[in-house]
Protein backbone atom coordinates (compact mmCIF):
# COMPACT_ATOMS: atom_id res chain seq x y z
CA UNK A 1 -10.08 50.69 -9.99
CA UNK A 2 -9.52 54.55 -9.15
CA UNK A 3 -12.39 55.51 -6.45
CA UNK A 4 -12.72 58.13 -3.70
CA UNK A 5 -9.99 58.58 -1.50
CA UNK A 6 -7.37 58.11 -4.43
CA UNK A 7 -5.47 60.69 -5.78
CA UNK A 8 -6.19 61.98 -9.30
CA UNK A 9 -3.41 60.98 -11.40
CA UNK A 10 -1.77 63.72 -12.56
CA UNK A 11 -1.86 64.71 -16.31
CA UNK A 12 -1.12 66.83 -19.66
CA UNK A 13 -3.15 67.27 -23.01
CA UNK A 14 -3.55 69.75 -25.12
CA UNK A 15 -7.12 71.97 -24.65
CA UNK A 16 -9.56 73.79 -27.57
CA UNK A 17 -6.58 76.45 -28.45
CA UNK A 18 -3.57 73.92 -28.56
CA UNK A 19 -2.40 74.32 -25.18
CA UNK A 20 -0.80 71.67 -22.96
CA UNK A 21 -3.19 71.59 -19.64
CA UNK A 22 -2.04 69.92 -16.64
CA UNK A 23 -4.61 68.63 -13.83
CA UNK A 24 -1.78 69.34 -11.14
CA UNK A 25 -2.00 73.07 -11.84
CA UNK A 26 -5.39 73.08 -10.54
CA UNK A 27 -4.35 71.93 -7.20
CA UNK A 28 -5.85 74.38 -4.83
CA UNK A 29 -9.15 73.87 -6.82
CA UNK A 30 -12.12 72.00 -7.06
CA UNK A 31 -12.07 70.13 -10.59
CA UNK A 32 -15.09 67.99 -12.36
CA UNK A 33 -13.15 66.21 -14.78
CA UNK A 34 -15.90 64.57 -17.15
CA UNK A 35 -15.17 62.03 -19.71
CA UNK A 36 -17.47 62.19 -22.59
CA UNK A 37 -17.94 60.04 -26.13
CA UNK A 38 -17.99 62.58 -28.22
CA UNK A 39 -18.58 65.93 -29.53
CA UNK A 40 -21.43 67.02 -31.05
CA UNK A 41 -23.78 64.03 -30.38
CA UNK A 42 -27.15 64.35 -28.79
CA UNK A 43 -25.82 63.06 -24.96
CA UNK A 44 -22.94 64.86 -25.18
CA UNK A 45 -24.01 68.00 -26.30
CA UNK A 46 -27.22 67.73 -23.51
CA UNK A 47 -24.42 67.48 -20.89
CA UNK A 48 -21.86 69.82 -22.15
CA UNK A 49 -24.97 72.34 -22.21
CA UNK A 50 -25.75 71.62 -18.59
CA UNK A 51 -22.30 72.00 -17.56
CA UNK A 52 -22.47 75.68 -19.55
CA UNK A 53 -25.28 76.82 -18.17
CA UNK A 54 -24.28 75.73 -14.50
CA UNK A 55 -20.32 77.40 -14.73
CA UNK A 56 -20.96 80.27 -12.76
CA UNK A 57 -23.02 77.63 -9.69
CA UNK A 58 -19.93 75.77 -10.26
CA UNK A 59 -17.20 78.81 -10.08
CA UNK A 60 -19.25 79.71 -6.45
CA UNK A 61 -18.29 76.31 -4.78
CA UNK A 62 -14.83 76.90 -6.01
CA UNK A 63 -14.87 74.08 -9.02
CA UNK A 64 -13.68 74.70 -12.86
CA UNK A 65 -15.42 71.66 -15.36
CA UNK A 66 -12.45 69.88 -17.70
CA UNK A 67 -14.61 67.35 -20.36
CA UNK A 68 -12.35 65.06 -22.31
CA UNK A 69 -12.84 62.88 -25.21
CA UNK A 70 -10.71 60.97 -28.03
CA UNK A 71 -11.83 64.38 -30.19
CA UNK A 72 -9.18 66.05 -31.63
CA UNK A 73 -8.03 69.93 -30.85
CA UNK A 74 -9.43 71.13 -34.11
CA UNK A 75 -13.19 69.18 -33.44
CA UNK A 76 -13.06 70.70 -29.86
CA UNK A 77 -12.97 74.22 -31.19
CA UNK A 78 -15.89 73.64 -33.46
CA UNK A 79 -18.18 72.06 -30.86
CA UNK A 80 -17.02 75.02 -28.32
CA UNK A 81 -18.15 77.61 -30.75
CA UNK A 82 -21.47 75.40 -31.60
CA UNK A 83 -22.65 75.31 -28.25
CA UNK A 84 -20.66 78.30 -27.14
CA UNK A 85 -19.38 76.51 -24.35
CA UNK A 86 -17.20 78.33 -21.59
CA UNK A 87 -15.31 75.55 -19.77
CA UNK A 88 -11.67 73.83 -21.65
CA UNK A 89 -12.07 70.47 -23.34
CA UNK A 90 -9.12 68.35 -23.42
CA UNK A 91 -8.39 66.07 -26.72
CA UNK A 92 -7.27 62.53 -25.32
CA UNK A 93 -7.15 61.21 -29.22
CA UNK A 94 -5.10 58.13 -27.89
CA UNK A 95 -7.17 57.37 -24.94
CA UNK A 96 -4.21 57.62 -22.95
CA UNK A 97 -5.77 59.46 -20.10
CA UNK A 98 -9.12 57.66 -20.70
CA UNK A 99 -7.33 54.11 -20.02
CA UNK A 100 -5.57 55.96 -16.91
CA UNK A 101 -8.72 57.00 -15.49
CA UNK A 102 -10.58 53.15 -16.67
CA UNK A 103 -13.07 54.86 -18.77
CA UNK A 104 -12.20 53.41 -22.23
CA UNK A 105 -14.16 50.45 -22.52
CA UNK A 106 -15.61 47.86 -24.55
CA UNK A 107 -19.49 49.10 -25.83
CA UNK A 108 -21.67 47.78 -27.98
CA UNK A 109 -24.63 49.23 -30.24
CA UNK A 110 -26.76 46.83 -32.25
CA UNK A 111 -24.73 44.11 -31.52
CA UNK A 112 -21.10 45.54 -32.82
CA UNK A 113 -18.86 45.60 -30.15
CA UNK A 114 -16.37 48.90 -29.88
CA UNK A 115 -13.81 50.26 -28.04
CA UNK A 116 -15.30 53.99 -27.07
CA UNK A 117 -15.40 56.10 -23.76
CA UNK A 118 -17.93 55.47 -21.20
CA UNK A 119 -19.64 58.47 -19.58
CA UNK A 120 -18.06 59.31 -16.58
CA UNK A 121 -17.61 62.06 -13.79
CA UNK A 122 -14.86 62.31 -11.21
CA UNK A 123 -14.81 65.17 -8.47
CA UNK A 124 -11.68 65.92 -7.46
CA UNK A 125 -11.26 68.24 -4.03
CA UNK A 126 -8.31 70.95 -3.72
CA UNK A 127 -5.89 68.47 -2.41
CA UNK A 128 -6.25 66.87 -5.38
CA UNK A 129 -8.02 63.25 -4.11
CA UNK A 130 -10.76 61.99 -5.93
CA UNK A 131 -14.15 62.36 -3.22
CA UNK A 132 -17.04 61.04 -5.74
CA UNK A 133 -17.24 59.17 -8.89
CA UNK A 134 -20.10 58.78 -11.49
CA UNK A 135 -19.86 56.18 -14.11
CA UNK A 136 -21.75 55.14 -16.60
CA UNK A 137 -23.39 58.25 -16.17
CA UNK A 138 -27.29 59.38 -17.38
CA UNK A 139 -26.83 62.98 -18.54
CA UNK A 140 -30.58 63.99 -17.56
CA UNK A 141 -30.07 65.12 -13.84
CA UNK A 142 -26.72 64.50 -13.54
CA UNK A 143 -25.01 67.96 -14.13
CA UNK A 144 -27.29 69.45 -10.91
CA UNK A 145 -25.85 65.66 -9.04
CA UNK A 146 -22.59 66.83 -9.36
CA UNK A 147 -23.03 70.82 -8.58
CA UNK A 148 -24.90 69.49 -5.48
CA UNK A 149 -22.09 67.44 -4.43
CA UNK A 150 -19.42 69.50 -5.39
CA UNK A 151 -21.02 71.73 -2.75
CA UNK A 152 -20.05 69.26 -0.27
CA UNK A 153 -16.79 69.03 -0.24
């Protein structure tokens, strides 16, 4: 199970424009890397609004916000301009990096079980280790949780 003091495995996926993004080249940098269910769904869209309206607190400690889900590029864009969102979602539409990081998971919802992402935070410090995780995460609160933290560290 990844936890603090483990280093963030490294990664590539493409972002909202196409783009390959890399977690290594934000070594040097404080990164929340939040793993979400899915775009434009009432949770999701709470805490992708949170983490919008908290960049610039975030920027100040030194931190950029990466959210991933199984969406694809093209769904990314849409819920970007939607919510006019000013951080980079990464499309993980195998689950690759979801599995890496432990976060794909069985769910169910009224008694149909599913394979689907659970809601989870990791704060990674400049060096690149992992110093807090969140999982299984409660969106109300938990965007000002993490800026407080990310303060921290």
């Amino acid at each position: 199970m990844l936890d603090i003091g483990n280093k963030a495995p490294d990664f590539t996926l493409p972002n909202q424009a196409g783009e390959d993004t890399t977690l290594s080249n934000y070594l040097g940098k404080k990164v929340v890397l939040y793993f979400y269910p899915k775009d434009m769904t009432s949770g999701c869209t709470l805490q992708a609004q949170g983490f919008r309206d908290h960049l610039q607190d975030f920027a100040d400690t030194g931190a950029v916000i990466l959210g991933v889900s199984k969406d694809s590029v093209k769904r990314h864009q849409k819920f970007i301009e939607k919510e006019s969102l000013n951080f980079t979602l990464l499309a993980d539409e195998e689950a690759t990096i979801c599995e890496l990081y432990q976060v794909y998971k069985e769910k169910s919802m009224y008694g149909r079980k599913y394979m689907g992402i659970e809601r989870s935070t990791f704060l990674i410090n400049e060096k690149g280790i992992i110093t807090k995780v969140w999982r299984n995460v409660k969106v109300p609160g938990h965007v000002e949780e993490v800026l407080e933290e990310t303060k921290n560290i």
